[in-house]
N, C-alpha and C. Protein backbone atom coordinates (compact mmCIF):
# COMPACT_ATOMS: atom_id res chain seq x y z
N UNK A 1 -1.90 5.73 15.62
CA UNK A 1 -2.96 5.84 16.61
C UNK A 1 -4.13 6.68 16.09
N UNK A 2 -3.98 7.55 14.88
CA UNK A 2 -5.11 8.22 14.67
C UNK A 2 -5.54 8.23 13.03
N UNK A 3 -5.29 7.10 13.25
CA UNK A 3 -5.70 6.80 11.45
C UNK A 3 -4.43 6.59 10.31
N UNK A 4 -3.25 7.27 10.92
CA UNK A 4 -2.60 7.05 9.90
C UNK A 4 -1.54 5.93 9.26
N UNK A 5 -0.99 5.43 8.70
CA UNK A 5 -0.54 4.33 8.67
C UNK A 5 1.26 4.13 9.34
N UNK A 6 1.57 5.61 9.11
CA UNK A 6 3.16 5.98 9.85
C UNK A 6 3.00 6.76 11.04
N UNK A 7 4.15 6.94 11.71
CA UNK A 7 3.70 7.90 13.02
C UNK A 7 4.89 8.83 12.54
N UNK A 8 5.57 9.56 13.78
CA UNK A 8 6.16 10.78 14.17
C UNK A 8 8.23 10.25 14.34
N UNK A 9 9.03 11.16 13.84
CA UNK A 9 10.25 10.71 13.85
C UNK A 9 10.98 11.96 13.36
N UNK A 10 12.41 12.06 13.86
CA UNK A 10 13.27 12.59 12.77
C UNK A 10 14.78 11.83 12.99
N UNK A 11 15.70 11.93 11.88
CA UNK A 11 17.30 11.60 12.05
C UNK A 11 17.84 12.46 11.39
N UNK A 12 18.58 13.50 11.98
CA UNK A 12 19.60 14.30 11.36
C UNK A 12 20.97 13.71 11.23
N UNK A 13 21.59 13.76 9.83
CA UNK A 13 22.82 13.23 9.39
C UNK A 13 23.61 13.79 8.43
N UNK A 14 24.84 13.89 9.02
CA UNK A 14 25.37 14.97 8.13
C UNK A 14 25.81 14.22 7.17
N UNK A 15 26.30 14.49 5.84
CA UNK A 15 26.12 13.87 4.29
C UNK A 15 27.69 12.51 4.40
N UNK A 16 28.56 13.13 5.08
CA UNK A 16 29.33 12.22 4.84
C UNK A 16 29.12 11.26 5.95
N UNK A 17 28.82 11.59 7.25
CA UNK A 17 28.33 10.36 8.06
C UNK A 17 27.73 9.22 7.24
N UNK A 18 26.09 9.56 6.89
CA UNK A 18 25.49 8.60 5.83
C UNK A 18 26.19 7.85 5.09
N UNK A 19 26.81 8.24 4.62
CA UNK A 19 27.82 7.17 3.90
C UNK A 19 28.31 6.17 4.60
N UNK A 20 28.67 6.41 5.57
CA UNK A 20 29.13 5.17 6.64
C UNK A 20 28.33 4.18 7.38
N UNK A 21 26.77 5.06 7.51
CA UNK A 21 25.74 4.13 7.75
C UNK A 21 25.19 3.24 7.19
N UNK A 22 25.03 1.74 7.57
CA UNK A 22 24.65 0.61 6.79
C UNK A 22 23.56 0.17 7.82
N UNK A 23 22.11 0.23 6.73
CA UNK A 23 20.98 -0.54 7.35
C UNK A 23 20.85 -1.69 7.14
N UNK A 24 20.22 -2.70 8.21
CA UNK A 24 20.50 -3.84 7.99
C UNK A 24 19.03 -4.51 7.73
N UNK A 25 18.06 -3.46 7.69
CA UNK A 25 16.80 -3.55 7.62
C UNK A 25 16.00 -2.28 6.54
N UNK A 26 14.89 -2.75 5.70
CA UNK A 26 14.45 -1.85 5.16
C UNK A 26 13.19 -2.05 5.21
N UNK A 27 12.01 -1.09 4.69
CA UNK A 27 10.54 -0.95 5.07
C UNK A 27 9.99 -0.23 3.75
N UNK A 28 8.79 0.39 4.50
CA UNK A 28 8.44 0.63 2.44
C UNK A 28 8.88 1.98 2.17
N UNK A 29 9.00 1.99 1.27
CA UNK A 29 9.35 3.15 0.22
C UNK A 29 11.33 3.04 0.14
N UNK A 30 12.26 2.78 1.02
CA UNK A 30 13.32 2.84 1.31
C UNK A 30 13.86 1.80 -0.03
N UNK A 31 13.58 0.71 -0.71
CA UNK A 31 13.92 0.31 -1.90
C UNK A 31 13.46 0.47 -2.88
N UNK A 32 14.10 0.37 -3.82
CA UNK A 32 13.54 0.17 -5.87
C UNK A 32 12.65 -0.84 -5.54
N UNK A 33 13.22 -2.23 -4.97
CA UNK A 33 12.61 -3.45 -5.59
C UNK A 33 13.36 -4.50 -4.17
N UNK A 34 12.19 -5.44 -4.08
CA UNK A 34 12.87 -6.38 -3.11
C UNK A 34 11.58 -7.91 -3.59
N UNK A 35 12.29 -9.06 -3.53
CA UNK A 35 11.78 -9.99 -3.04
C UNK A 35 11.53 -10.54 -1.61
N UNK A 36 10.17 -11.21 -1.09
CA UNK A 36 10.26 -11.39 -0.21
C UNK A 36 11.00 -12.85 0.49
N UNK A 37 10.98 -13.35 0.29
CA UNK A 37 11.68 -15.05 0.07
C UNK A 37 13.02 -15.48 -0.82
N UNK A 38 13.31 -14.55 -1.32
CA UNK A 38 14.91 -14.01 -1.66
C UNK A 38 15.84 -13.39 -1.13
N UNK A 39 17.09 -13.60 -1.48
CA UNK A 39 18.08 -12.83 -0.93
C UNK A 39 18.00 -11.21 -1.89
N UNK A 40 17.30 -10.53 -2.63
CA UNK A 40 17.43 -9.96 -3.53
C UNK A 40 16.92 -8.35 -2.97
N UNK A 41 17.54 -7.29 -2.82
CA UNK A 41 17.23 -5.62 -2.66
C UNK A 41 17.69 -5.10 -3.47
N UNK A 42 17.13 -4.19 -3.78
CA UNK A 42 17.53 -2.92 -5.14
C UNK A 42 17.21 -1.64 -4.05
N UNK A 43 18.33 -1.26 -3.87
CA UNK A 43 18.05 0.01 -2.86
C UNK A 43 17.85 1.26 -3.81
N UNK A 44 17.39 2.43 -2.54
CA UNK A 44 17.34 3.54 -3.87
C UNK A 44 18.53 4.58 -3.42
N UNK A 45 18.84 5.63 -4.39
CA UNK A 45 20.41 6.27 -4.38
C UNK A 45 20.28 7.00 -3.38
N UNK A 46 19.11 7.75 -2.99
CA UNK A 46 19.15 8.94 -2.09
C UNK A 46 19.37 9.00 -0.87
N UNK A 47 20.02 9.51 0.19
CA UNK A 47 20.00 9.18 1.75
C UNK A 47 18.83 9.31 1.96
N UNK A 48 18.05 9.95 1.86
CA UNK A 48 16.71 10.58 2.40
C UNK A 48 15.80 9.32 2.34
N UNK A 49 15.73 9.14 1.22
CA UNK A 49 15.33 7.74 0.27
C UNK A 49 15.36 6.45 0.88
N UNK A 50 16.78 6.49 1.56
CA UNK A 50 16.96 5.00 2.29
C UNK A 50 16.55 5.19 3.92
N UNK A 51 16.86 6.35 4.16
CA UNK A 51 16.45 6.44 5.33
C UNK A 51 14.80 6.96 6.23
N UNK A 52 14.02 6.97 5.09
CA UNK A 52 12.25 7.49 5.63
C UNK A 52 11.97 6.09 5.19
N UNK A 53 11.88 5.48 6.11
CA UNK A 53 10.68 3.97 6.19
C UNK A 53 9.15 4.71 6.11
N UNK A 54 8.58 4.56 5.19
CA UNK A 54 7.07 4.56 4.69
C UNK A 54 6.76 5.51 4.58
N UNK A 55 5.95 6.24 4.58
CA UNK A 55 5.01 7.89 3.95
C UNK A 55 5.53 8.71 5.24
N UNK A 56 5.81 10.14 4.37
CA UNK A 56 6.50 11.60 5.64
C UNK A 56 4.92 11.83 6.76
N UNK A 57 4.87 11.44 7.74
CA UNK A 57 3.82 11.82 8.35
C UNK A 57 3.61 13.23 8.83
N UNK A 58 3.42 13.77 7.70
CA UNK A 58 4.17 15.81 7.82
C UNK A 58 1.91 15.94 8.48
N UNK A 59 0.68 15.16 8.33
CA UNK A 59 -0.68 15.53 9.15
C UNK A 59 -0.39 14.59 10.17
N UNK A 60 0.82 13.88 10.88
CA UNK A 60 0.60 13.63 11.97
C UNK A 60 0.84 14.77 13.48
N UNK A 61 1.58 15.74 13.24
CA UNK A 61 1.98 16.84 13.83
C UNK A 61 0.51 17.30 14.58
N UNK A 62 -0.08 18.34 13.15
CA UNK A 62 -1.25 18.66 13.46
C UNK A 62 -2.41 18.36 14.51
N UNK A 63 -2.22 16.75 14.49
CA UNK A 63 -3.36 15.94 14.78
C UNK A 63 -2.88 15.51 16.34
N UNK A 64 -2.00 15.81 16.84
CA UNK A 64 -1.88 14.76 18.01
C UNK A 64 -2.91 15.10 19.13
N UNK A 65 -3.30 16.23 19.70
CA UNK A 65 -3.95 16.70 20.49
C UNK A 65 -5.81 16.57 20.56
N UNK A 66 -5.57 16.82 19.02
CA UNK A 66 -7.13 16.47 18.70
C UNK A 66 -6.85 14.80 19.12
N UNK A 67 -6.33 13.81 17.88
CA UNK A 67 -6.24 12.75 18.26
C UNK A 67 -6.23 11.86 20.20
N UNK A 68 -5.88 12.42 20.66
CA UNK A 68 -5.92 11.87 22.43
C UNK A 68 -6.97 12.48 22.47
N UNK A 69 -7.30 13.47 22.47
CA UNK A 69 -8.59 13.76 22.97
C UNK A 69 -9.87 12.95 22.61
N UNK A 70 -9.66 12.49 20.95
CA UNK A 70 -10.89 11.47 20.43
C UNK A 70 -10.72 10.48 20.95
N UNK A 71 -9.29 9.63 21.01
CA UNK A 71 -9.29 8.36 21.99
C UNK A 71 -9.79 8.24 23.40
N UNK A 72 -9.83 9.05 23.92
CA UNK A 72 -10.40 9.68 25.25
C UNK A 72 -11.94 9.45 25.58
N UNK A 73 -12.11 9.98 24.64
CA UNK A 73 -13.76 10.53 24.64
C UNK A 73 -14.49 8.91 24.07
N UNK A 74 -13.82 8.46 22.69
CA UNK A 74 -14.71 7.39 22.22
C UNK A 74 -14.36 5.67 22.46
N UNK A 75 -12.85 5.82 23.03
CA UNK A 75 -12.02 5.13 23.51
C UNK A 75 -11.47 3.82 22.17
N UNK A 76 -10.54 2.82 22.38
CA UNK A 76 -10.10 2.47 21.74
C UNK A 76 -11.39 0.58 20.83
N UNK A 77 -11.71 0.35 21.98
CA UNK A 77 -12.16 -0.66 21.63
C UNK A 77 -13.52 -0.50 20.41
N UNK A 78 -14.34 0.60 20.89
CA UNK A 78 -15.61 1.10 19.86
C UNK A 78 -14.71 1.83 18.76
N UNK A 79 -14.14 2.23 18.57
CA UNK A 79 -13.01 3.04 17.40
C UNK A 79 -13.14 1.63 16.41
N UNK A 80 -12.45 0.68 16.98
CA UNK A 80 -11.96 -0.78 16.57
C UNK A 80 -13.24 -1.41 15.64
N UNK A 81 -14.46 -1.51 16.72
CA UNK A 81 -15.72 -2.40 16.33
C UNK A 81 -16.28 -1.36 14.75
N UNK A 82 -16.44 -0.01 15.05
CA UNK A 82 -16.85 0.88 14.10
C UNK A 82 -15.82 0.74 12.80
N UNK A 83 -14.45 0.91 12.47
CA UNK A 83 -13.74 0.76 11.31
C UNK A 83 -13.78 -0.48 10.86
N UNK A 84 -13.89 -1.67 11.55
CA UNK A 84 -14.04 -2.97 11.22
C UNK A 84 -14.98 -3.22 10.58
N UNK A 85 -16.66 -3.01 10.87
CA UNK A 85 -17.63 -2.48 10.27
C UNK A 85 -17.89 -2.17 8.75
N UNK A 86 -16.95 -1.13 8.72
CA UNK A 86 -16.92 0.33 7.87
C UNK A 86 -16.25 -0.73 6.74
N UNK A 87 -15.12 -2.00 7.38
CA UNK A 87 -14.49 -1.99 6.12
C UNK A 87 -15.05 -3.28 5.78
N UNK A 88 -15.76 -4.24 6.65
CA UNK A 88 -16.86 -5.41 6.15
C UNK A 88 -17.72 -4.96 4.92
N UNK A 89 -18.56 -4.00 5.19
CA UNK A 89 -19.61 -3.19 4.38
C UNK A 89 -18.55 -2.83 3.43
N UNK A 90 -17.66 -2.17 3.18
CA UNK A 90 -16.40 -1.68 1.54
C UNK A 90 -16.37 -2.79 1.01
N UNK A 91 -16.08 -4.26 1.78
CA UNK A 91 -15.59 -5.30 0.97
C UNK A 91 -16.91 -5.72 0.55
N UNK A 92 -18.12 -5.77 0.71
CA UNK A 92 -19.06 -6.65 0.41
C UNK A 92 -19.55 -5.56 -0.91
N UNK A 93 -19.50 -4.08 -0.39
CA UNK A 93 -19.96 -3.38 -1.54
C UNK A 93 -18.71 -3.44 -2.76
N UNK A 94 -17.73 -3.88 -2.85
CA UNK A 94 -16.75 -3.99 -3.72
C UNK A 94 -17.19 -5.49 -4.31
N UNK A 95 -17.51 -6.38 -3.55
CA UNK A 95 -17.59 -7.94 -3.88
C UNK A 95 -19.18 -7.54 -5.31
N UNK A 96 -19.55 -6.67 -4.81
CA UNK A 96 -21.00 -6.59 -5.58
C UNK A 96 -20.91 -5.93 -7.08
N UNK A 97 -19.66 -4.98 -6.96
CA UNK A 97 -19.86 -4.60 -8.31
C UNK A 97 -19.41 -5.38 -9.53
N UNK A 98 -20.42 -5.23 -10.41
CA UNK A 98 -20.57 -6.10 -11.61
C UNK A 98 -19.80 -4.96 -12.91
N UNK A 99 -19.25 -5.56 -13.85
CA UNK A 99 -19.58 -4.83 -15.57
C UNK A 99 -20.87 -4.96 -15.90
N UNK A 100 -20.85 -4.61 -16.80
CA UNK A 100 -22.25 -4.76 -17.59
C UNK A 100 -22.48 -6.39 -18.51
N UNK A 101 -21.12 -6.52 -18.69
CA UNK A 101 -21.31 -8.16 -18.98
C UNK A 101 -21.60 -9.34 -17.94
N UNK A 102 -21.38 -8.90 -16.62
CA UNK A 102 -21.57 -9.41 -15.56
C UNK A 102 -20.32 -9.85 -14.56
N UNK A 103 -18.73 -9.57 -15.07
CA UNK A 103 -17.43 -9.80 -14.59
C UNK A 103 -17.57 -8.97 -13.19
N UNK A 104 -16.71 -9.63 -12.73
CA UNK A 104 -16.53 -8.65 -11.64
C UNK A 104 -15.44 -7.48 -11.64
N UNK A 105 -15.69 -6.58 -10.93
CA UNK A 105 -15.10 -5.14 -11.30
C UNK A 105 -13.73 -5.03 -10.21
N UNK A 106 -14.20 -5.75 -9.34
CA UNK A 106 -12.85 -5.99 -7.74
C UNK A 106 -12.84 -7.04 -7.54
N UNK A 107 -11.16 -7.45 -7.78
CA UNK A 107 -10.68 -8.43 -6.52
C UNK A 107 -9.96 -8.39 -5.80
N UNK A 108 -10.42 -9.19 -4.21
CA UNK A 108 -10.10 -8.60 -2.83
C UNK A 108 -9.02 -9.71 -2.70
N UNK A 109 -8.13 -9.24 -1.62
CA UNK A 109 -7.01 -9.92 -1.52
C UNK A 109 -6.79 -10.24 0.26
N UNK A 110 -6.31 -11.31 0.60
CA UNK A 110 -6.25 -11.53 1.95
C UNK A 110 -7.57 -12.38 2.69
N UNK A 111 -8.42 -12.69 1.92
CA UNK A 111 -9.60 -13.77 2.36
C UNK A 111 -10.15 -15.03 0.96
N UNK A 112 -9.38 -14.90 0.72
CA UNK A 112 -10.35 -15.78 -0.93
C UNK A 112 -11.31 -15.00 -1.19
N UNK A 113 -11.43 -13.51 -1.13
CA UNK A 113 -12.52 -12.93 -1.91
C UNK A 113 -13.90 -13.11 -1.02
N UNK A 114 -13.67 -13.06 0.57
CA UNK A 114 -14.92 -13.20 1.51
C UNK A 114 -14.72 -12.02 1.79
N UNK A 115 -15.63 -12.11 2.76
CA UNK A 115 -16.17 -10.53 3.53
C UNK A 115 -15.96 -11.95 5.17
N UNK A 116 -14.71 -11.34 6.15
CA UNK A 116 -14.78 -12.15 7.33
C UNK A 116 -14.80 -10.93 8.41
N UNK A 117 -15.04 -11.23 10.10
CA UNK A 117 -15.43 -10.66 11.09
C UNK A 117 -14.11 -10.05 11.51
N UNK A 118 -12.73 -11.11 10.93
CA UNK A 118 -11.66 -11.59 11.58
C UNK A 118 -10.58 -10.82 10.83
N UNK A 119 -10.77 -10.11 9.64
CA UNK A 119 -9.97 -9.39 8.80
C UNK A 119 -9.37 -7.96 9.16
N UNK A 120 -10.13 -7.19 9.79
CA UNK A 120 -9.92 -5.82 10.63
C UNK A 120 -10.18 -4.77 9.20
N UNK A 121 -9.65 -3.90 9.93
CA UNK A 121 -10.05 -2.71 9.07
C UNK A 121 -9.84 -2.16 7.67
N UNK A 122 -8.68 -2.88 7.20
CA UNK A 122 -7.82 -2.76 6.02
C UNK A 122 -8.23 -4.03 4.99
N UNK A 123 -8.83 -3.14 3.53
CA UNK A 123 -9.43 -3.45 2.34
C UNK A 123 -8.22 -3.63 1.53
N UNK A 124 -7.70 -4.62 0.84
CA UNK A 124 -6.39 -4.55 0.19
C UNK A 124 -7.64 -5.01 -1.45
N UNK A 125 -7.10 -4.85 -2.69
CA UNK A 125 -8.16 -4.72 -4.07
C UNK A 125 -6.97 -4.58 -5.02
N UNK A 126 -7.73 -4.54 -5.98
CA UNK A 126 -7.29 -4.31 -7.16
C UNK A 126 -8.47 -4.54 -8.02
N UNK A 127 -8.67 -3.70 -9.14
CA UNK A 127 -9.80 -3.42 -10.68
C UNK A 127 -9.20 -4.30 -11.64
N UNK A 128 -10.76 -4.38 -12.23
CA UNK A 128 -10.56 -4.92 -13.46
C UNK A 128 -11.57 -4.24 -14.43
N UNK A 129 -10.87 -3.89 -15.85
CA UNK A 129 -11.91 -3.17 -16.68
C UNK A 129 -12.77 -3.73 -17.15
N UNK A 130 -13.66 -3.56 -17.85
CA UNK A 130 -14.53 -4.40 -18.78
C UNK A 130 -13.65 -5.90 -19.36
N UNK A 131 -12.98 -5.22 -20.41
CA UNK A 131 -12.32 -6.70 -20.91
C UNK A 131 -11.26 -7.34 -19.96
N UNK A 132 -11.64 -7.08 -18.86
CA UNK A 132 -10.61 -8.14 -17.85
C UNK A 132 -9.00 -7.72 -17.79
N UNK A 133 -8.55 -6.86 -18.18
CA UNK A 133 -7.38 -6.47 -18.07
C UNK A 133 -7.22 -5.10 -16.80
N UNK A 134 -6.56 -5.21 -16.61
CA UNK A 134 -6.16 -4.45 -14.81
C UNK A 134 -5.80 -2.92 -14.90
N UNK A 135 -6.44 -2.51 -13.87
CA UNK A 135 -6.25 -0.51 -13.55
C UNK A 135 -5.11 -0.78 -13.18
N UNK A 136 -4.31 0.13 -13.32
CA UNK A 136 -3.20 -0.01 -12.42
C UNK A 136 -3.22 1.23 -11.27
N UNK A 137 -2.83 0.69 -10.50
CA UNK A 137 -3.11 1.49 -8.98
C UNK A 137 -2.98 3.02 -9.09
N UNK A 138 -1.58 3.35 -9.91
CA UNK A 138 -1.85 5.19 -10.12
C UNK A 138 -2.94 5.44 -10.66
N UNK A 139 -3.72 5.12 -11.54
CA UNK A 139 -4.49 5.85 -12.29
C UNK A 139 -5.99 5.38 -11.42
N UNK A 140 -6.15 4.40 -10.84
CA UNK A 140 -6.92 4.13 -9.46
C UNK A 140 -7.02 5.34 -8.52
N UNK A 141 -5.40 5.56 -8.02
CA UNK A 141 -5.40 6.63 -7.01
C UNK A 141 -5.95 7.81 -7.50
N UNK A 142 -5.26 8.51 -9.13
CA UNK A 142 -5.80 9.26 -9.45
C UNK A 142 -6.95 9.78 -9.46
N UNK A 143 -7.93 8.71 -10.14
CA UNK A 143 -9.54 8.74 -9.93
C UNK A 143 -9.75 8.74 -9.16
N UNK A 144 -9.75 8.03 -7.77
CA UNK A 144 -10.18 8.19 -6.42
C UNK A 144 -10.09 9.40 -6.18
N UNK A 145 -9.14 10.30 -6.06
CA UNK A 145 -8.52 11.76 -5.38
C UNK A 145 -9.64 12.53 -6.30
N UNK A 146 -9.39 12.89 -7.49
CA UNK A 146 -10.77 13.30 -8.44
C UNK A 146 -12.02 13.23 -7.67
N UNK A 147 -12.13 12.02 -6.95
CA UNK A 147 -13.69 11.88 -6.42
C UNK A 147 -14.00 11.91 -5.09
N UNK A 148 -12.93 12.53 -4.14
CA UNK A 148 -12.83 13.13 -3.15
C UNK A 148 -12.66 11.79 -2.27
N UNK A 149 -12.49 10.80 -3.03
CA UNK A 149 -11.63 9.52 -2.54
C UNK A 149 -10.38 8.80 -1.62
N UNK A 150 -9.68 9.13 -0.68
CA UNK A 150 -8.48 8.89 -0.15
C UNK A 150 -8.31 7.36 0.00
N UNK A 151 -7.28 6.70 -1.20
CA UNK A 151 -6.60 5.42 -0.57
C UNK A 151 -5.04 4.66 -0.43
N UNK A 152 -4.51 4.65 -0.28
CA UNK A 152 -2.86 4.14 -0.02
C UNK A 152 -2.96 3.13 -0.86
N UNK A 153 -1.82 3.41 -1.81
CA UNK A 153 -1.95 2.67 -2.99
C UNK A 153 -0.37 2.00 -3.38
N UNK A 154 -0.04 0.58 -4.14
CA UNK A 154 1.02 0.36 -3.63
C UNK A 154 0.79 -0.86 -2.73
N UNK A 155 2.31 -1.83 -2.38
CA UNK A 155 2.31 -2.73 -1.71
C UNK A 155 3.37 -3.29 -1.38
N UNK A 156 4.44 -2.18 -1.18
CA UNK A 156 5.76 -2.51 -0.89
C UNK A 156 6.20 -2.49 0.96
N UNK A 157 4.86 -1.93 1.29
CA UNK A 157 4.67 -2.32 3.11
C UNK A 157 5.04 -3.84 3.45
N UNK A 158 4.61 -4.94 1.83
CA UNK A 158 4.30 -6.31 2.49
C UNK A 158 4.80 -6.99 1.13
N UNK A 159 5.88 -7.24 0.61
CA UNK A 159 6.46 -7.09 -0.60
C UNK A 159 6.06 -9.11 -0.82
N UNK A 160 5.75 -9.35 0.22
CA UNK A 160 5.74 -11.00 0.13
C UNK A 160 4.50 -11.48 -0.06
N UNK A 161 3.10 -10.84 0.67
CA UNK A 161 2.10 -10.89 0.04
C UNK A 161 1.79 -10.06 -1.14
N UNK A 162 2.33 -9.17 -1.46
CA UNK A 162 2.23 -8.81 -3.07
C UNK A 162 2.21 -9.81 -3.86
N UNK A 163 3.49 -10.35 -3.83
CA UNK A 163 3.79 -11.69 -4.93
C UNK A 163 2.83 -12.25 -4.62
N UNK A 164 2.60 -13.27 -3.82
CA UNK A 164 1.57 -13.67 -3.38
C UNK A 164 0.36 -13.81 -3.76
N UNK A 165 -0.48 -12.77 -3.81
CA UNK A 165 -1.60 -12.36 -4.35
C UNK A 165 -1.57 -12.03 -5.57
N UNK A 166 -0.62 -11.54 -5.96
CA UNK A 166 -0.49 -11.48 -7.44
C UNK A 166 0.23 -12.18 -8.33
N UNK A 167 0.38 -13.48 -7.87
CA UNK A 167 0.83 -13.99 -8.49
C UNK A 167 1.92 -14.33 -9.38
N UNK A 168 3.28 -13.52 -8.76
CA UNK A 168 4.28 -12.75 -9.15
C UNK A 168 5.34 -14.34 -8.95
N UNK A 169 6.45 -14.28 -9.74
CA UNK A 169 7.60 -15.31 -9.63
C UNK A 169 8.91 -14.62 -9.51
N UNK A 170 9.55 -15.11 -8.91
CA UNK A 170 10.98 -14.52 -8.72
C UNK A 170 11.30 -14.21 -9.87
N UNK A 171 11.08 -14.74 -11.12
CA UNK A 171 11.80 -14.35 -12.34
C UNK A 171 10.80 -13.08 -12.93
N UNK A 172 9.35 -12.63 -12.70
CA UNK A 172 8.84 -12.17 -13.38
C UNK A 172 9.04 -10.45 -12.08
N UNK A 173 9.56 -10.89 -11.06
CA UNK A 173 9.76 -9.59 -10.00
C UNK A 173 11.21 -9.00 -10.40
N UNK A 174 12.10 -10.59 -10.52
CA UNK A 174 14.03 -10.09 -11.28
C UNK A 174 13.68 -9.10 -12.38
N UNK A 175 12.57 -9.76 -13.44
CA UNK A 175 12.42 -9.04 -14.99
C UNK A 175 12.05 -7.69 -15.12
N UNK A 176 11.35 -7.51 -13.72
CA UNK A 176 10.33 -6.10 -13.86
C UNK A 176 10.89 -4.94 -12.83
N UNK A 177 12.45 -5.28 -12.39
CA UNK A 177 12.96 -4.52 -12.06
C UNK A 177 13.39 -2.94 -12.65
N UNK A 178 13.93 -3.31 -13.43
CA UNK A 178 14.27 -1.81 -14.35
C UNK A 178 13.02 -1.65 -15.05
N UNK A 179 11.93 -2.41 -15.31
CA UNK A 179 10.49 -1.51 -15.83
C UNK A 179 10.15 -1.37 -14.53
N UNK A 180 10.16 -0.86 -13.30
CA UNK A 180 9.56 -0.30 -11.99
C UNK A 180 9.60 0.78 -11.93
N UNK A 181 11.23 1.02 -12.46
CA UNK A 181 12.05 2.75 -12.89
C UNK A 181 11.03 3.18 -13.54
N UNK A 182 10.68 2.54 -14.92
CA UNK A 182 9.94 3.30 -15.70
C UNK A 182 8.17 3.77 -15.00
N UNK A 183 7.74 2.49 -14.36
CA UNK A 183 6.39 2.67 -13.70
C UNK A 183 5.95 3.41 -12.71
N UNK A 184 7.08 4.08 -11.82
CA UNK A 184 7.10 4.45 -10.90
C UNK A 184 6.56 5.94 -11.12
N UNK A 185 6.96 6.46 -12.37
CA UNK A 185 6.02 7.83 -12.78
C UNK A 185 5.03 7.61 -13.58
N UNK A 186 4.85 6.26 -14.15
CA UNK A 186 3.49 6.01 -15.18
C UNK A 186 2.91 5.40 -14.65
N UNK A 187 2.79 4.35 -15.69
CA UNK A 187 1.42 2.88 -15.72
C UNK A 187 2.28 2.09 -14.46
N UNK A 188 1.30 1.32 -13.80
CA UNK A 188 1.34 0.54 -12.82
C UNK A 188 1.66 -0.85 -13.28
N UNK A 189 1.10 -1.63 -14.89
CA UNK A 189 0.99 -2.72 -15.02
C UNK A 189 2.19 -3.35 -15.88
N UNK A 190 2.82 -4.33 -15.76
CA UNK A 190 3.43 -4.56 -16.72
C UNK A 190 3.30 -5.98 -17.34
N UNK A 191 3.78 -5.93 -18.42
CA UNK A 191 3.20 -6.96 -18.70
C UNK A 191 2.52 -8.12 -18.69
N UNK A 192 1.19 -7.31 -18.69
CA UNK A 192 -0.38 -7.25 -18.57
C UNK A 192 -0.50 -7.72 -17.22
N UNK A 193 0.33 -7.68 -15.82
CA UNK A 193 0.31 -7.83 -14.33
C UNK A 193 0.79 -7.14 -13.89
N UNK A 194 -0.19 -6.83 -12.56
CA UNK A 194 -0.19 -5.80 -12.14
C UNK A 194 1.26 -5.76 -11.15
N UNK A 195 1.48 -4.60 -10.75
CA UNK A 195 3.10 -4.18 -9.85
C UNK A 195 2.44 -3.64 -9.09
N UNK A 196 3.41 -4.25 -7.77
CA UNK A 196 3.79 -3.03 -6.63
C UNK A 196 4.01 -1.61 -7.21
């Protein structure tokens, strides 16, 4: 409700309970690796791990009071028209940047590369360097944060349009399983395509 992409929760479990708990559902961050149109999950070892579906919302606390109060005051529908806006104008100024050879520097994902009315607020991208070969999203995020930048980076929220958009095959998501281990503290790309 106030910008962020997770809300508010806790589950206390004592260590050997967990063990007995079996989810029958998972969300992002809670696996290694999943296909979407497969029978295929790579869970990860940790309870903690399997059990926080998406980012610790440790600034949603802070914010709740301020937050109702802004919904209040500016209400929900102008909130809506204004970020929608905000992210028409990102995609068209992303659609614009050139290299110096004339390539394009972003491609947008979720419209064929338009700028629509109908898309809402959320810019999904990915870079390309000069010679056409791909940023990979850490070192994206990195630079962004450097430049007082904030963006959610990653695409295991929607593991089916990942492939999707990127063009990913069951065999090249099976292959890049155990290099994920390795990517998950480095480079984003693997052979020369880009990863969740």
């Amino acid at each position: 409700m106030f910008g962020y992409p997770t809300g508010l929760g806790a589950l206390v479990v004592r260590n050997e309970a967990a063990k007995l708990m079996k989810k029958t559902y998972f969300s992002g961050g809670t696996v290694a690796a999943s296909i979407a149109d497969m029978d295929f999950v790579k869970h990860r070892d940790g309870i903690e791990e399997l059990f926080e579906d998406g980012t610790a919302s440790f600034l949603s606390i802070a914010s709740i009071s301020h937050g109702f109060r802004i919904l209040n005051d500016l209400t929900t529908p102008s909130i809506s028209r204004h970020t929608s806006s905000l992210a028409r104008y990102l995609r068209r100024m992303l659609l614009s940047l050139k290299h110096e050879n004339g390539a394009d520097v972003c491609v947008l994902y979720g419209g064929d590369n338009k700028v629509s009315v109908n898309m809402g607020p959320t810019v999904s991208f990915n870079l390309k360097r000069l010679d056409g070969s791909w940023f990979g999203y850490r070192e994206v995020e990195k630079l962004a944060s450097l430049s007082g930048i904030q963006l959610r980076t990653g695409c295991f929220c929607n593991p089916g349009a990942c492939a999707k958009y990127l063009g990913l095959s069951h065999l090249e998501l099976l292959s890049n399983v155990e290099a994920l281990a390795v990517i998950r503290y480095g480079n984003s790309v693997v052979h020369r395509k880009i990863e969740r």
